[in-house]
Protein backbone atom coordinates (compact mmCIF):
# COMPACT_ATOMS: atom_id res chain seq x y z
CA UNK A 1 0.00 0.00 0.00
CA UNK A 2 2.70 2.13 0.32
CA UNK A 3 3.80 2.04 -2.73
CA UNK A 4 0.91 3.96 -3.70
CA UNK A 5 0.99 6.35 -1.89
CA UNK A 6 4.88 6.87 -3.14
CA UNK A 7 2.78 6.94 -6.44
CA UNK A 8 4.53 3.97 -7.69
CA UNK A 9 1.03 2.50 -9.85
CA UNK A 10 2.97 -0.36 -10.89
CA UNK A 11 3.22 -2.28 -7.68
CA UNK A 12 -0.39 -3.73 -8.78
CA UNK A 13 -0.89 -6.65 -11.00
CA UNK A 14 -3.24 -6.68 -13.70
CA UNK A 15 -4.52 -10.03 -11.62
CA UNK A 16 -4.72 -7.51 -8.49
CA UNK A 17 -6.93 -4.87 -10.48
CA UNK A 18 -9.09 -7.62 -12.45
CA UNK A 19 -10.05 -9.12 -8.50
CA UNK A 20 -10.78 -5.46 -7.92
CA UNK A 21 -13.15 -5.16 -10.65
CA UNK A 22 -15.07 -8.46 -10.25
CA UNK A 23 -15.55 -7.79 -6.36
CA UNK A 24 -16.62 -4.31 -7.35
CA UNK A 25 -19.42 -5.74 -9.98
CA UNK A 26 -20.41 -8.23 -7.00
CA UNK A 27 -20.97 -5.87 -4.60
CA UNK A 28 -23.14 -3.84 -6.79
CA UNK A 29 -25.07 -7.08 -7.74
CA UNK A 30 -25.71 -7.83 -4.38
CA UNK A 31 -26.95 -3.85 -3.32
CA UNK A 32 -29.12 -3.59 -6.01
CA UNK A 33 -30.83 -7.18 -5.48
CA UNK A 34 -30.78 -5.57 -1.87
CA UNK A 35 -32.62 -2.94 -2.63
CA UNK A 36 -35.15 -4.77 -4.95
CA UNK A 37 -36.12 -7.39 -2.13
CA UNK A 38 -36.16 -3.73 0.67
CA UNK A 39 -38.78 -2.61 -2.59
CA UNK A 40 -41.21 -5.59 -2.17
CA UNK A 41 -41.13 -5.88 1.07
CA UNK A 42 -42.43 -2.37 1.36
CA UNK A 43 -44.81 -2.68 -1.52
CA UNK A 44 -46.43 -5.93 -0.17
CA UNK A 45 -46.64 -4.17 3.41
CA UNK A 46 -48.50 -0.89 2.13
CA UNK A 47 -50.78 -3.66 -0.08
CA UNK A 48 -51.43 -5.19 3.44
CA UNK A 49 -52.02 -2.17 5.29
CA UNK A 50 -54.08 -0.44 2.77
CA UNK A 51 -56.37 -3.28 2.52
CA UNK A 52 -56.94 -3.93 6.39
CA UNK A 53 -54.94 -7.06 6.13
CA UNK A 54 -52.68 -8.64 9.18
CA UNK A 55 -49.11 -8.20 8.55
């Protein structure tokens, strides 16, 4: 890490930055499927308390 900050770029592999990228993508898979389950769990819990339904 230091070697970054002695702006020496190099000291990365292009294996190093591809792991980067991929866990990047993944964690940007997994917070948008996070936010599409938060989604229907709030749309089926305004369904059930606009129709008088139990939770």
């Amino acid at each position: 890490m230091t070697d970054v900050v002695n702006e020496d770029f190099d000291a990365f592999t292009d294996e190093d930055l591809d792991r980067a990228d991929l866990l990047h993508a993944a964690s940007g898979v997994v917070q948008f499927a996070t936010v599409v389950a938060t989604a229907v769990v709030f749309l089926v819990m305004q369904h059930a308390k606009a129709t008088g339904a139990p939770a």
